[in-house]
Protein backbone atom coordinates (compact mmCIF):
# COMPACT_ATOMS: atom_id res chain seq x y z
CA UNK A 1 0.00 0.00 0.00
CA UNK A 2 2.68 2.58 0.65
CA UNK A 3 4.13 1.84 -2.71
CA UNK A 4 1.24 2.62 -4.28
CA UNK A 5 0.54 5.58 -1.92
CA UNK A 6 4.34 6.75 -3.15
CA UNK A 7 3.23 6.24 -6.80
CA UNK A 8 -0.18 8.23 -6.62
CA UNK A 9 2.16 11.08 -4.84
CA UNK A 10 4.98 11.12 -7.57
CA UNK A 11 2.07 10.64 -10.52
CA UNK A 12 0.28 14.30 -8.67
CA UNK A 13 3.49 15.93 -8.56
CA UNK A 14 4.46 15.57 -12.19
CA UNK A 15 0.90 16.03 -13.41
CA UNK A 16 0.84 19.69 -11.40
CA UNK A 17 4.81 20.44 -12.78
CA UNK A 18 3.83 19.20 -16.28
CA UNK A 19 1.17 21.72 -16.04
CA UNK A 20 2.79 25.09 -14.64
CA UNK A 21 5.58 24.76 -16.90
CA UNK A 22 3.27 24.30 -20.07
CA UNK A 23 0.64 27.33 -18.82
CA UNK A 24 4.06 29.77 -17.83
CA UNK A 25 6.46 29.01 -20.20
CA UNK A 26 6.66 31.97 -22.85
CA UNK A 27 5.23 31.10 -26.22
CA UNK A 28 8.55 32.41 -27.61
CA UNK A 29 10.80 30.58 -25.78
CA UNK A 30 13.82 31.55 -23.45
CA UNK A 31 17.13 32.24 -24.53
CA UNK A 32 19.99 29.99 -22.67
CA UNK A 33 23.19 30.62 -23.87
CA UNK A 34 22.33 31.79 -27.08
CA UNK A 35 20.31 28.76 -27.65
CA UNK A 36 16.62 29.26 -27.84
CA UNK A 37 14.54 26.62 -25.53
CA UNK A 38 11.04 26.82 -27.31
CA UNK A 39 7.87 25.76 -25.82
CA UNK A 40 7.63 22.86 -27.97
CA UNK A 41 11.43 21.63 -26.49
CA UNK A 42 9.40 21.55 -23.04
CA UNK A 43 6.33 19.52 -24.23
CA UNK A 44 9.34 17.14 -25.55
CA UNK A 45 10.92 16.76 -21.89
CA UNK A 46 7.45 16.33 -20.58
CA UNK A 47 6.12 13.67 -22.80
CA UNK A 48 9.75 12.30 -22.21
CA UNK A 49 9.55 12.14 -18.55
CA UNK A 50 5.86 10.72 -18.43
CA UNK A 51 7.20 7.52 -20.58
CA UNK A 52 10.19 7.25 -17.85
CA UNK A 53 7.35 7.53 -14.98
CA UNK A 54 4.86 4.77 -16.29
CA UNK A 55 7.84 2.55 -17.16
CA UNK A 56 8.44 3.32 -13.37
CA UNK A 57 5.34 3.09 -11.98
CA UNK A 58 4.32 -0.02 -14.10
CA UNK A 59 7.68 -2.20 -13.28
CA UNK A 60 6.92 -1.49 -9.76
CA UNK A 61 6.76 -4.94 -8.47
CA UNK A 62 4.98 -3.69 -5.41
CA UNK A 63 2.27 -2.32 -7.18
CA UNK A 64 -0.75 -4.95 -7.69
CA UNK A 65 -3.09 -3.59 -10.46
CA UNK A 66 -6.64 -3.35 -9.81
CA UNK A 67 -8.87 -5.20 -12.45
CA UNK A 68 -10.37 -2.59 -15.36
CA UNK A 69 -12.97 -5.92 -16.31
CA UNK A 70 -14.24 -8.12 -13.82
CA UNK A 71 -15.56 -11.38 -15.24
CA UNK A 72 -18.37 -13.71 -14.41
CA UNK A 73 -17.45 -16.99 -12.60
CA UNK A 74 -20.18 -19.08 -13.33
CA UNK A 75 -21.23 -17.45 -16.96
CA UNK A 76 -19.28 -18.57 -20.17
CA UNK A 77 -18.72 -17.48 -24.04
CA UNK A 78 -17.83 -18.34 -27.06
CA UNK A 79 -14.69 -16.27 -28.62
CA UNK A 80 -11.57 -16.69 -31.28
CA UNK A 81 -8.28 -16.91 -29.30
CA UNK A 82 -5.44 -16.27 -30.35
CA UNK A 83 -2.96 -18.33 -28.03
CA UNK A 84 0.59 -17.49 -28.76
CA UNK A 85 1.82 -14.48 -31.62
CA UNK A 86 2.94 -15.61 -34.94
CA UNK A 87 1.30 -17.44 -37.82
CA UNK A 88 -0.86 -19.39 -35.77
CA UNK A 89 -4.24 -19.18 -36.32
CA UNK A 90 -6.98 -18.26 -34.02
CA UNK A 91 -9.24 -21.32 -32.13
CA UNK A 92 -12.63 -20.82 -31.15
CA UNK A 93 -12.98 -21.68 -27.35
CA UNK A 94 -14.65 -20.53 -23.96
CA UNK A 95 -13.58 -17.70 -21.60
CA UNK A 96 -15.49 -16.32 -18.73
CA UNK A 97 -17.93 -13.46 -19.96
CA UNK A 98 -17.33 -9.90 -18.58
CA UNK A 99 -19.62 -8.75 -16.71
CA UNK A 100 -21.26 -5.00 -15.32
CA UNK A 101 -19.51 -3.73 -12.43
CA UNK A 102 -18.95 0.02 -13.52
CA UNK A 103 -21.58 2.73 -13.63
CA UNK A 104 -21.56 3.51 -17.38
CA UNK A 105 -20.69 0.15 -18.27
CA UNK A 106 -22.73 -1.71 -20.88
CA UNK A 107 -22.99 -5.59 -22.46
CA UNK A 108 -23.54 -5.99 -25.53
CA UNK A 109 -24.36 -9.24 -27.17
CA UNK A 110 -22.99 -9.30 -29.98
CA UNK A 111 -24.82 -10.53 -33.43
CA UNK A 112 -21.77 -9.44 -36.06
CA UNK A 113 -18.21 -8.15 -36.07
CA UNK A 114 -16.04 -6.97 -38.63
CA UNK A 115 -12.38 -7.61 -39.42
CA UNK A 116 -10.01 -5.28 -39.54
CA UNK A 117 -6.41 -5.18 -40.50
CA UNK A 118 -4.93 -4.37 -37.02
CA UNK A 119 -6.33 -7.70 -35.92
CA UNK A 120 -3.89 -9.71 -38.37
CA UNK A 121 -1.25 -7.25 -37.33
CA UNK A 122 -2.29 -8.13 -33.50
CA UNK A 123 -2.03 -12.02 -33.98
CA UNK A 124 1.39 -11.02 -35.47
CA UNK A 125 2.88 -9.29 -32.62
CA UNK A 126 1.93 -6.06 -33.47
CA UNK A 127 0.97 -3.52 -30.34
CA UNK A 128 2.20 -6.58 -27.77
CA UNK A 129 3.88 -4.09 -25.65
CA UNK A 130 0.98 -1.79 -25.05
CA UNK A 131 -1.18 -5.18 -24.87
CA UNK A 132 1.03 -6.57 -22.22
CA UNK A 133 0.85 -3.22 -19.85
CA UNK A 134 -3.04 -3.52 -20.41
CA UNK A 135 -3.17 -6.68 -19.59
CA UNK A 136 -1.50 -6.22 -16.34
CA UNK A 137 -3.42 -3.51 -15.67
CA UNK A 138 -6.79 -5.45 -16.11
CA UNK A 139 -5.37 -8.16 -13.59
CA UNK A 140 -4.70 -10.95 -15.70
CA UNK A 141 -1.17 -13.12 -14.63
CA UNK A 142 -0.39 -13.53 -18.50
CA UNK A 143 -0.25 -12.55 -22.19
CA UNK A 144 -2.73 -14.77 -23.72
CA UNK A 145 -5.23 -15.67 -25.06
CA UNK A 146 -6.35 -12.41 -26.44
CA UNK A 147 -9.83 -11.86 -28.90
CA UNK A 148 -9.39 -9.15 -30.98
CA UNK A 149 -11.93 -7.58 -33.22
CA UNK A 150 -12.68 -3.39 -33.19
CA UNK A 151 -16.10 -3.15 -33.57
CA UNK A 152 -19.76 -5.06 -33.77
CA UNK A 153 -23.21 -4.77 -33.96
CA UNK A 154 -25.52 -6.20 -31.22
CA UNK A 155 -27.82 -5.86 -28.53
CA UNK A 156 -27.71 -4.57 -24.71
CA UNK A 157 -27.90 -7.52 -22.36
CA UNK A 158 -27.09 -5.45 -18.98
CA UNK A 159 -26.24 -1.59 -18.27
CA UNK A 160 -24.64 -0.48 -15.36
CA UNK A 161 -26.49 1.64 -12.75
CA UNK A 162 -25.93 5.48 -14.32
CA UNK A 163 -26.84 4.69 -17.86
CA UNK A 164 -29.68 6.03 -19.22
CA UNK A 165 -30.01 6.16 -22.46
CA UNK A 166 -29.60 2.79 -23.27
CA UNK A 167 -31.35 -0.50 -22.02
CA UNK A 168 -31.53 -4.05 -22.05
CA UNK A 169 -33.01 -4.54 -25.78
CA UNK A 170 -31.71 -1.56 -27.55
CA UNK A 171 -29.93 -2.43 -31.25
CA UNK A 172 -26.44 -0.78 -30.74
CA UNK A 173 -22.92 -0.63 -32.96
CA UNK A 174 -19.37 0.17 -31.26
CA UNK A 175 -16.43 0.13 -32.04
CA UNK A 176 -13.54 -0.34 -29.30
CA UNK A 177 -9.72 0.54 -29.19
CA UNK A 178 -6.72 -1.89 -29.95
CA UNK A 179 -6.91 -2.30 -25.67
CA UNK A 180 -10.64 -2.92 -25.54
CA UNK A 181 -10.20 -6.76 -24.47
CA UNK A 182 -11.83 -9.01 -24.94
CA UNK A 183 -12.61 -7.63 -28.10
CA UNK A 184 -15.63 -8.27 -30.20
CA UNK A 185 -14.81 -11.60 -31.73
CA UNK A 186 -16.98 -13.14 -29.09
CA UNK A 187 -20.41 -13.48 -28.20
CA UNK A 188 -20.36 -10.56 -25.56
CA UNK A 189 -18.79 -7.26 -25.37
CA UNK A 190 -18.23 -4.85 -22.73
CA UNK A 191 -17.61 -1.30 -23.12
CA UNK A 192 -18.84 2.22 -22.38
CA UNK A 193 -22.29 4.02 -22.88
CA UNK A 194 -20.30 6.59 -23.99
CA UNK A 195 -18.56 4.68 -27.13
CA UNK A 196 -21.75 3.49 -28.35
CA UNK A 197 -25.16 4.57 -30.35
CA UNK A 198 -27.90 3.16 -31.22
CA UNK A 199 -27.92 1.07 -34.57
CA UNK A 200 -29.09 2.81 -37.32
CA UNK A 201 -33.10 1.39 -37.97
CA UNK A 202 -32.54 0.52 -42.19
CA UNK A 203 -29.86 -1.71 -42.01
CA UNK A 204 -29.29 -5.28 -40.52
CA UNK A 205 -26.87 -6.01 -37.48
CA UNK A 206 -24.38 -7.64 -41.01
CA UNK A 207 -24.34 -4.62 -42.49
CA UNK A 208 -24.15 -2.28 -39.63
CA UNK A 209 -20.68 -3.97 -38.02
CA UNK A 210 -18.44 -3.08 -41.12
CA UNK A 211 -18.76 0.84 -40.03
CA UNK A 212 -17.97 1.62 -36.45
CA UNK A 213 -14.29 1.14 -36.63
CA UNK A 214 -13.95 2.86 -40.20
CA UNK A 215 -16.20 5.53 -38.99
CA UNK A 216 -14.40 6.30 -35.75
CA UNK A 217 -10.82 6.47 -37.29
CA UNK A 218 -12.11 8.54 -39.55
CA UNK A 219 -13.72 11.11 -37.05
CA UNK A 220 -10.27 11.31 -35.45
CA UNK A 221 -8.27 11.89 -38.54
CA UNK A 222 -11.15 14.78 -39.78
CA UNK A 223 -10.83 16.51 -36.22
CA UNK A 224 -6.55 16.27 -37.11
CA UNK A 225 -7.41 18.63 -40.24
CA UNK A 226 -10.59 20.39 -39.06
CA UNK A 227 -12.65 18.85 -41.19
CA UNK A 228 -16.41 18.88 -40.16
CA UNK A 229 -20.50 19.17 -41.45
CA UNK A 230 -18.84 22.71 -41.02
CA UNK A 231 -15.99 23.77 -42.38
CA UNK A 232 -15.44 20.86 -45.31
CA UNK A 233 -18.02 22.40 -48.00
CA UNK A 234 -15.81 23.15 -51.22
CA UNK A 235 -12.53 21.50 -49.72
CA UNK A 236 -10.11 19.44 -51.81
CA UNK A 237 -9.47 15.78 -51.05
CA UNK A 238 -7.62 13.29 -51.49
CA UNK A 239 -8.42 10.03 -50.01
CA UNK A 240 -5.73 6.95 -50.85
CA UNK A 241 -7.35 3.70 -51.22
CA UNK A 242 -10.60 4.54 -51.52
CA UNK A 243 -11.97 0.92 -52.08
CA UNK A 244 -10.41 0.18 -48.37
CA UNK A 245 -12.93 0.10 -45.46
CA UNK A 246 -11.94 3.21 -44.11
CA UNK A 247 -11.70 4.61 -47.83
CA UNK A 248 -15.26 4.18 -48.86
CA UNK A 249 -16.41 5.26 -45.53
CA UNK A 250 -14.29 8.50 -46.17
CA UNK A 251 -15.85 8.67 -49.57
CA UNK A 252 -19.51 9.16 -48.62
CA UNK A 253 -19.10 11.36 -45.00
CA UNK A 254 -17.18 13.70 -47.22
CA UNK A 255 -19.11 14.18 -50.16
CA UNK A 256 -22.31 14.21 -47.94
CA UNK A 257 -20.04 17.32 -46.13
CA UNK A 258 -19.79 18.89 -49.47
CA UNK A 259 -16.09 18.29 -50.26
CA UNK A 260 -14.48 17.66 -54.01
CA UNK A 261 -13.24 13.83 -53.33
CA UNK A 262 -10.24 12.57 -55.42
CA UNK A 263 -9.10 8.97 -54.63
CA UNK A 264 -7.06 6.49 -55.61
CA UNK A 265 -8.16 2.59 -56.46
CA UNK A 266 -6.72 0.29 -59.65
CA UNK A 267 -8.92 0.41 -62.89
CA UNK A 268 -11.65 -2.68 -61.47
CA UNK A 269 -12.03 -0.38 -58.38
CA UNK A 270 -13.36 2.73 -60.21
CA UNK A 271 -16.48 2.14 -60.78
CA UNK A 272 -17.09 1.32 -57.40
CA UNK A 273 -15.60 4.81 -56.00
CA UNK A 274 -17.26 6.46 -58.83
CA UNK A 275 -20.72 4.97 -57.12
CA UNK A 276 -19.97 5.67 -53.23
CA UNK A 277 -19.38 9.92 -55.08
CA UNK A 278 -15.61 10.22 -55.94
CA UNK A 279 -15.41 13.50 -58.04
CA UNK A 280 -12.33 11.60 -59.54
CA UNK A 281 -10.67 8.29 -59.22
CA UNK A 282 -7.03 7.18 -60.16
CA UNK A 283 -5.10 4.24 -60.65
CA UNK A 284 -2.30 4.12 -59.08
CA UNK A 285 -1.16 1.03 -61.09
CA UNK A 286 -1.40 3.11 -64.55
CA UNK A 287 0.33 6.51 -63.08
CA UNK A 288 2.13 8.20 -60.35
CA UNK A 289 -0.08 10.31 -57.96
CA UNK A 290 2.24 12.96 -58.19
CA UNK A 291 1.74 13.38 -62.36
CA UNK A 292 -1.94 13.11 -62.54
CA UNK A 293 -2.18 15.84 -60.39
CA UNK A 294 0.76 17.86 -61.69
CA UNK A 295 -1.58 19.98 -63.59
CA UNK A 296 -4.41 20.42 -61.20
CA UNK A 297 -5.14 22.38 -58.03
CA UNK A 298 -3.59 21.02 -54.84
CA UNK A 299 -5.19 19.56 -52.36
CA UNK A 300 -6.51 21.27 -49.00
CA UNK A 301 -6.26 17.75 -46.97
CA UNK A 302 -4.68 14.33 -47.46
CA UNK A 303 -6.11 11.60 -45.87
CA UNK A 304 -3.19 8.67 -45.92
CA UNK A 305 -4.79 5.41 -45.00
CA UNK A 306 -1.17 3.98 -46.56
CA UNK A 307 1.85 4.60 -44.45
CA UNK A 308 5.63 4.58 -45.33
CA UNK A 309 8.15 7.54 -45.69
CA UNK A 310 7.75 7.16 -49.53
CA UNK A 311 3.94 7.49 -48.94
CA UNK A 312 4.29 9.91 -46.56
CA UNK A 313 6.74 12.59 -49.10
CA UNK A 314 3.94 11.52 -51.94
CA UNK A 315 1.17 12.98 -49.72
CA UNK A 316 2.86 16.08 -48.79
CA UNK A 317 4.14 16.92 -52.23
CA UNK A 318 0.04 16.81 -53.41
CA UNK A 319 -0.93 18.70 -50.43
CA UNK A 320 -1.15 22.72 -50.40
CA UNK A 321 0.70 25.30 -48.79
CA UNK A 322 -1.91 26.02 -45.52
CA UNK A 323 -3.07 22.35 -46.10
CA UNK A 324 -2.95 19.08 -44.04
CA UNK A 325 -1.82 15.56 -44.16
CA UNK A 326 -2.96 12.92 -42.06
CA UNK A 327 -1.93 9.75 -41.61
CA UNK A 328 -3.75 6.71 -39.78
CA UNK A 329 -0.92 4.36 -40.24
CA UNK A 330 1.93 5.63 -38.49
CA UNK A 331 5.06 3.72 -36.93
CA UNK A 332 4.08 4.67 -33.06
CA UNK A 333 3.28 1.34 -32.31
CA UNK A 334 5.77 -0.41 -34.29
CA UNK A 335 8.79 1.97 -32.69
CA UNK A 336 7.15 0.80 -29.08
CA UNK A 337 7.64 -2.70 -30.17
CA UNK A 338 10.85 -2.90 -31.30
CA UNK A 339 12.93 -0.49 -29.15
CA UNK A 340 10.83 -0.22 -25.98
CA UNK A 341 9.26 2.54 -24.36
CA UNK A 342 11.76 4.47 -23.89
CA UNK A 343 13.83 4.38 -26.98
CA UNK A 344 10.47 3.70 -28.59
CA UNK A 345 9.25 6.77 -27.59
CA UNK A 346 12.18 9.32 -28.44
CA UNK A 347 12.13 7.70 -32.11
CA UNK A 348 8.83 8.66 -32.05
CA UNK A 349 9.39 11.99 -32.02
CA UNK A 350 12.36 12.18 -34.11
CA UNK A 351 9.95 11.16 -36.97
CA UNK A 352 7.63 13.82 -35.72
CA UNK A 353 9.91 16.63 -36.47
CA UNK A 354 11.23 15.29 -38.71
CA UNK A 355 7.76 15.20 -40.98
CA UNK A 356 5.47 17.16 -38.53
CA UNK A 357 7.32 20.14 -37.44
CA UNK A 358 9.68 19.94 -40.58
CA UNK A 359 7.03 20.45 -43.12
CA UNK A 360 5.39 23.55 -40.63
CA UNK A 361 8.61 25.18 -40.88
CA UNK A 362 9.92 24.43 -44.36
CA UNK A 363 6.45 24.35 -46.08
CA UNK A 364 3.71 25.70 -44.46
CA UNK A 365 1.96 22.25 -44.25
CA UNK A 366 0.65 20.55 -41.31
CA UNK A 367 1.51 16.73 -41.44
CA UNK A 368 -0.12 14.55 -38.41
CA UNK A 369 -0.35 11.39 -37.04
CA UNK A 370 -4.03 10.17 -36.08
CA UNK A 371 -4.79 7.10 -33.83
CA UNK A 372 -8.35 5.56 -33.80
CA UNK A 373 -10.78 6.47 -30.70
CA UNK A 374 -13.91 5.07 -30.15
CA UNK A 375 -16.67 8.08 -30.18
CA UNK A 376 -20.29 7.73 -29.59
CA UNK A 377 -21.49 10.74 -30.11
CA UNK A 378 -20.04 10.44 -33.91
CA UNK A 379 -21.05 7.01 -34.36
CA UNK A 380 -24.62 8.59 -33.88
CA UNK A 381 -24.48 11.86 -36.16
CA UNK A 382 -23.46 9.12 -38.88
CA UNK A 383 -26.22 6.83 -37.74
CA UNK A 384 -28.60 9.87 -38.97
CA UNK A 385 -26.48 9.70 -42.20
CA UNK A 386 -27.10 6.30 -43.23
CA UNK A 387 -30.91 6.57 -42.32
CA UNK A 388 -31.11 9.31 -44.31
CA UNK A 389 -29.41 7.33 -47.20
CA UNK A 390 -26.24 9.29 -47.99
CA UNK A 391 -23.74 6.68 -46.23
CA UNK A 392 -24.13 3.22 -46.57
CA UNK A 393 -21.91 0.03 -45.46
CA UNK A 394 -19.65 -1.77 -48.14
CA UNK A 395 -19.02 -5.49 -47.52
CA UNK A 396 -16.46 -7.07 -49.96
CA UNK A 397 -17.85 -10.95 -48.04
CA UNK A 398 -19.49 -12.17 -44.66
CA UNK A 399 -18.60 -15.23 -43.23
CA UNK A 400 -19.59 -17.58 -40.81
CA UNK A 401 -17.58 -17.61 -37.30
CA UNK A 402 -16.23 -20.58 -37.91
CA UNK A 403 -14.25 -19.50 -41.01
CA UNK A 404 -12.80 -16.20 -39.17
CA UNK A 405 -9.39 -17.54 -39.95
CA UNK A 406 -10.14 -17.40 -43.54
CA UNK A 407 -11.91 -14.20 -43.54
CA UNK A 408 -8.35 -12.74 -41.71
CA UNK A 409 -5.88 -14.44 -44.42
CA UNK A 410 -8.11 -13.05 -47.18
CA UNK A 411 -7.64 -9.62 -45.50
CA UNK A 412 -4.61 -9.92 -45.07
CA UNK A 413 -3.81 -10.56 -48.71
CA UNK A 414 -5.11 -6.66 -49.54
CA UNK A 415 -7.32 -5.62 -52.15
CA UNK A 416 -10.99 -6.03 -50.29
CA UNK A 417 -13.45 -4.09 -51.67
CA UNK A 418 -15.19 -2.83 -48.46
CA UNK A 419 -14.96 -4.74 -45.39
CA UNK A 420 -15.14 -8.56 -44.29
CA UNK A 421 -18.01 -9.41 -41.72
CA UNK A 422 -18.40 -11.89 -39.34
CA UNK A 423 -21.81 -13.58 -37.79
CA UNK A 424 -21.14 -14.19 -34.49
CA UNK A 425 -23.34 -17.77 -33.15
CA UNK A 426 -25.94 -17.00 -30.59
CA UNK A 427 -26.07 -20.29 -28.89
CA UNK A 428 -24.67 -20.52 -25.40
């Protein structure tokens, strides 16, 4: 207890330095030795020092983490495990179902989930050190197994005690973070009122799990550029792969928010772009971004659902001066992986000045990373959307829970027109 009484103390006292040196430092920096220390230089040493006190605080073998999910001890599921990283593939089996301990917690049963790349990348050791310090955090003595799966469609089994705007009944979609676990490969789900919304009433529970997950990392990536129902009328874009899940979700919010869409696709993609309201498609296979655009105006915002430095330098040299890139696959996670927090983290943001801060300075364009984030309140405003008919869902396949395994090696393989669904059995 006094270990964790000594944590909680250290934790308050950085939080409350962190804070007066971000509201007093001078906006144009002090001079120290004729070197200027910029305000931007202090968020650095921050951010630094905050990785160097969880590292602390969570290697503190003292420290016993209090459980995040609580679980039922009598009350079972059915779920795809993944049992040890690599190439294996994923078994179905049984693993106690979570269960509503928290105020504004709510179970969801679930009818369908989608697939989504990061769960291949998951299964492949991708995120393991984030998963791991989750993990311990939720209580549980070891690594596996571990359901993935980012969003679903269902129906609320149980709220906890302050929710009120759901109930047991209600048709719902969600969509849940790479530390949501168990994820929604499994007959139950827990999560938040406040990362959920009701279904929308035109579309089957199929149909309704390929969006939550495209539609929230899009929100996040839109807020990046300040892109809204408000401010996107008459904006250039450029969406790449815009036969992708999150593509053809772009596609329709944008053009419904008044924006000229450009995408990219190969030639037996283009009709289907064409249909979901690309102004213009392009095939990358046939000709370089850069020269079909040579000629035309630039764009006012990027969204780069492909990732890579060569990707990256593509995107910024089709952008506008005053415009934005952002990217949804960015090496965060990867850097964490391979060199640790702490070396993890200061590579981090030597590739954040070097595009980020670079490109500000150099260029006058804004290039950022954006990280998905479950949001109810969006998941809603687009529920309105596709009951009003201007989005819809796009399903390259569904499949049947037993064949997840082939459903995530098809995905895997690239070139899905849409999303892959899974039904999720409702037996017991």
């Amino acid at each position: 207890m006094e270990a964790v009484k000594n944590n909680k103390m250290l934790i308050s006292a950085f939080i409350i330095a962190a804070i007066l040196i971000t509201v007093t430092f001078p906006d144009e920096g002090v001079e120290i030795q004729k070197t200027i220390i910029s305000k931007f230089h202090m968020k650095v040493v921050i951010a630094v020092g905050a990785v160097f006190l969880s590292y602390y605080v969570t290697r503190n073998p003292k420290r016993k983490p209090q459980p995040i999910v609580s679980f039922s001890d009598t009350l079972k599921m059915k779920a795809m495990l993944i049992r040890s990283y690599g190439t294996h593939r994923m078994e179905i089996g049984t693993m106690p179902r979570p269960k509503v301990t928290k105020p504004y917690d709510v179970l969801i049963k679930v009818k369908a989930a989608s697939l989504n790349p990061i769960d291949f990348r998951v299964k492949e050791w991708y995120g393991q050190e984030l998963l791991k310090k989750r993990r311990e955090m939720m209580g549980f003595s070891n690594s596996f197994p571990i359901v993935v799966g980012r969003d679903c469609s269902g129906e609320v089994v149980e709220v906890g005690s302050h929710v009120s705007q759901f109930k047991p009944g209600d048709e719902v979609w969600a969509s849940g973070s790479i530390f949501h676990t168990p994820g929604t490969l499994a007959q139950y789900f827990l999560t938040s009122d406040q990362l959920i919304s009701k279904k929308p009433t035109n579309i089957g529970h199929i149909e309704a799990a390929s969006l939550p997950y495209v539609i929230t990392t899009s929100w996040q990536a839109f807020l990046k550029a300040g892109i809204n129902a408000t401010t996107a009328k008459g904006k250039r874009v450029l969406i790449l792969a815009g036969t992708g899940g999150v593509g053809s979700f772009a596609i329709q919010i944008l053009k419904a928010w008044g924006c000229h869409v450009t995408t990219t696709c190969s030639a037996d993609g283009i009709e289907m772009v064409k249909r979901l309201g690309a102004d213009r498609a392009i095939d990358y296979k046939k000709e370089s971004l850069v020269a079909a655009v040579e000629d035309k105006e630039k764009f006012d915002f990027v969204f780069c659902t492909r990732g890579g430095d060569d990707t990256y330098k593509t995107c910024l040299a089709v952008c506008r001066p005053g415009g934005c890139v952002v990217t949804i696959v960015t090496p965060v996670v990867r850097n964490l992986d391979k060199y640790g927090y702490i070396l993890g983290t200061i590579k981090n943001f030597i590739d954040i000045l070097k595009y980020r801060h670079f490109q500000k300075w150099m260029y006058n364009k804004d290039f950022r990373y954006s990280f998905h984030e479950p949001d109810g309140p969006f998941l809603q405003e687009v529920a309105e959307l596709v009951e009003a008919g201007k989005v819809k869902g796009c399903i390259d396949r569904s499949y049947e829970f037993v064949r997840t395994n082939e459903a995530l090696e098809k995905l895997k393989e690239g070139h899905a027109r849409g999303k892959f669904v899974v039904s999720v059995p409702q037996d017991e």
